[in-house]
Protein backbone atom coordinates (compact mmCIF):
# COMPACT_ATOMS: atom_id res chain seq x y z
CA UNK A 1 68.16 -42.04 2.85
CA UNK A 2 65.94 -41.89 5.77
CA UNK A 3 62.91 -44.05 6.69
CA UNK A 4 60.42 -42.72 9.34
CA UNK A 5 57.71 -45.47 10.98
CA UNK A 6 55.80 -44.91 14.41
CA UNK A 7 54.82 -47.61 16.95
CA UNK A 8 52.13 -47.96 19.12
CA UNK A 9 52.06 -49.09 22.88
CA UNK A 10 48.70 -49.00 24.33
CA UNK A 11 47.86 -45.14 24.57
CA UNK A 12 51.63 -44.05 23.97
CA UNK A 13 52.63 -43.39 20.19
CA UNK A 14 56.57 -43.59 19.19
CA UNK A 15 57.95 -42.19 16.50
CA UNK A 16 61.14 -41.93 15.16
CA UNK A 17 63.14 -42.19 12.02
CA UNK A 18 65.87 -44.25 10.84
CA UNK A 19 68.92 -42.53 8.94
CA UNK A 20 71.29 -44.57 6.55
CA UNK A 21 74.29 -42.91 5.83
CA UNK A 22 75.95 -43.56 2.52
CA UNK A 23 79.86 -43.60 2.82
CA UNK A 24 81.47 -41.78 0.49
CA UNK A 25 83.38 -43.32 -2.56
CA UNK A 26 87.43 -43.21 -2.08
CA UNK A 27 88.92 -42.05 -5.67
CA UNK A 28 92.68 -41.81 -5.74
CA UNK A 29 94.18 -39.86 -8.83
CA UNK A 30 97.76 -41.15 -10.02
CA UNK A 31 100.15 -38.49 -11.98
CA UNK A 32 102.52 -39.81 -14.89
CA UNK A 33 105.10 -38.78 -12.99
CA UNK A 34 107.33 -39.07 -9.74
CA UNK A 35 107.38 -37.05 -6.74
CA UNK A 36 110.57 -35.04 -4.92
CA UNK A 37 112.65 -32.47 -6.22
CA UNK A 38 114.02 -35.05 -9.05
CA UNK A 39 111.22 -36.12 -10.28
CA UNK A 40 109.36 -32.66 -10.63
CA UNK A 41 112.25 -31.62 -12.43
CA UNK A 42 112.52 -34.44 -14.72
CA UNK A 43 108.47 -33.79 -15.32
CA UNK A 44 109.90 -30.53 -16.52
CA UNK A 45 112.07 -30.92 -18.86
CA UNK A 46 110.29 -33.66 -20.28
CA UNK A 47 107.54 -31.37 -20.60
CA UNK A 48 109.47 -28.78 -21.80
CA UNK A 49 111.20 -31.14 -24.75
CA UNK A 50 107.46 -32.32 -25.65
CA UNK A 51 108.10 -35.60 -25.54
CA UNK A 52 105.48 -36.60 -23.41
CA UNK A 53 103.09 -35.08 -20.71
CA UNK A 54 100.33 -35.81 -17.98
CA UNK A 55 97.15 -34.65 -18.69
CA UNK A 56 96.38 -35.20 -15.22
CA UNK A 57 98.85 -32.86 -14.25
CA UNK A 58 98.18 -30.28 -17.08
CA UNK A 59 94.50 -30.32 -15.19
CA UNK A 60 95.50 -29.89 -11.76
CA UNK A 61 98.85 -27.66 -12.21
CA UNK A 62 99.37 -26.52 -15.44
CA UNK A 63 103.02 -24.59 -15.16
CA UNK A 64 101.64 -23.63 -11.06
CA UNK A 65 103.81 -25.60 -9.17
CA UNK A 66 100.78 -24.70 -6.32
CA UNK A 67 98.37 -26.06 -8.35
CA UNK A 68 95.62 -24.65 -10.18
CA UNK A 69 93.13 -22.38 -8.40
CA UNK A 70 90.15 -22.76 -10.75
CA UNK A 71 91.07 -27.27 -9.91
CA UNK A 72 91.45 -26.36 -6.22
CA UNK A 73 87.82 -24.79 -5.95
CA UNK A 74 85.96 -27.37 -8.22
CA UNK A 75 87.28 -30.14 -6.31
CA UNK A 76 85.72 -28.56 -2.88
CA UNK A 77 82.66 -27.75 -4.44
CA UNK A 78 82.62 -31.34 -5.62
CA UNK A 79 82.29 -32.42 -2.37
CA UNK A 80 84.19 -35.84 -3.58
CA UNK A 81 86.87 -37.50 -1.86
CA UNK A 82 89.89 -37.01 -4.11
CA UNK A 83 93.53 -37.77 -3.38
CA UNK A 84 96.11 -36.97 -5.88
CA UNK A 85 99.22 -38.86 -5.57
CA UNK A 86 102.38 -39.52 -7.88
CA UNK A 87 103.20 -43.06 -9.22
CA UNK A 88 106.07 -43.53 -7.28
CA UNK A 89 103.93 -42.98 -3.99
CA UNK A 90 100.75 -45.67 -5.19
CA UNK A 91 100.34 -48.96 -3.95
CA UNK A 92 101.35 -52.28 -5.98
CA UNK A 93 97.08 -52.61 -5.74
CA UNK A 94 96.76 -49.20 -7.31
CA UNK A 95 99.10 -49.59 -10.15
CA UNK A 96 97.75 -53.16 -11.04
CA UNK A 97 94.39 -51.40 -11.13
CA UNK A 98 95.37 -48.92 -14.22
CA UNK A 99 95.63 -49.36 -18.19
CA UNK A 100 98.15 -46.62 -18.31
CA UNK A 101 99.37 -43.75 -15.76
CA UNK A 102 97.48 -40.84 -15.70
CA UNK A 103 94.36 -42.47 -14.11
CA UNK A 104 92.06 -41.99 -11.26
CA UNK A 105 90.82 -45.30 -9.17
CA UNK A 106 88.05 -46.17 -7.21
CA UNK A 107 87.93 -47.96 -3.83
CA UNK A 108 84.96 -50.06 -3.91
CA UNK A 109 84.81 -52.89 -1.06
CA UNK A 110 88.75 -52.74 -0.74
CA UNK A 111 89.60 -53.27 -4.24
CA UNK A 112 91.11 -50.06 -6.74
CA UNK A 113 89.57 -50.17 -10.25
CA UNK A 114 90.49 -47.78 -12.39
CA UNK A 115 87.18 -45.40 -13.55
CA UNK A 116 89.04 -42.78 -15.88
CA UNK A 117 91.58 -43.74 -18.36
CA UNK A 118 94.77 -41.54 -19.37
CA UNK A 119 92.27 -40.54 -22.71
CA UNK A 120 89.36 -39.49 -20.43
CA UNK A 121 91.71 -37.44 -18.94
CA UNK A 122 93.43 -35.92 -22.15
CA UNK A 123 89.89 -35.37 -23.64
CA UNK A 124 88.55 -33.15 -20.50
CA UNK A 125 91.35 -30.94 -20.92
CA UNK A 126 90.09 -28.12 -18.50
CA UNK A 127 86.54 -28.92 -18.34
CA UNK A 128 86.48 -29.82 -14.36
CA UNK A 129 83.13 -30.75 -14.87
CA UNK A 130 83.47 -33.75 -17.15
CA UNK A 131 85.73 -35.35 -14.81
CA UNK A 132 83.66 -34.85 -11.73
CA UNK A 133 80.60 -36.34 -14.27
CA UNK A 134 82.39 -39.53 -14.72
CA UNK A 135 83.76 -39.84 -10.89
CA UNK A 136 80.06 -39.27 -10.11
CA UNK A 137 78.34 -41.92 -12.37
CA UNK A 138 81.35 -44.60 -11.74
């Protein structure tokens, strides 16, 4: 937002215009699962057994340990500031902030609130779009 006035002194005219910059919102996305060699592979075979799963990590990885090309480009296009981290790497704030792991969090005047739940997330699926929608309007 920018606001634009003019002064005048005697004969002289100033004007100029005033920008406000808007910082962007922090969002922090936590996986169901741990980092480090173990805890990938644990992901794994829990995944594998199908007794339980991370829909944030079925969104961002799929079976691509690299990650997801299709997630990769959305979230640049998105121009939003989203981290990804495991639960065993988020804060004691961050984890107090959630319902349930997977979740992505807000930072809004240095508090984390969580502004998609685990069922967001499972209902998106793929659609990139939908979760960008809701980081947008949160």
């Amino acid at each position: 937002m920018s606001i634009a006035y003019q002064i005048e002194f005697g004969n002289f005219l100033l004007a100029t215009s005033v920008r406000f910059i808007e910082e962007m919102a922090e969002f922090v996305g936590i996986y169901n699962a741990d980092s480090g060699i173990r805890g990938e592979l644990t992901y794994a075979l829990i995944k594998l057994s199908g007794k339980s799963s991370c829909s944030l990590c079925e969104i961002t990885h799929g079976w691509n340990p690299f990650g997801r090309n299709a997630w990769r480009t959305s979230c640049r296009e998105s121009g939003l500031d989203l981290t990804l981290i495991h639960r065993n790497n988020a804060s004691a704030q961050q984890l107090n902030a959630v319902e349930s792991l997977p979740a992505i969090l807000k930072k809004t005047d240095g508090n984390w609130s969580q502004v998609v739940s685990a069922d967001e997330l499972l209902s998106a699926k793929n659609d990139f779009t939908k979760i960008f929608d809701l980081l947008n309007y949160s």
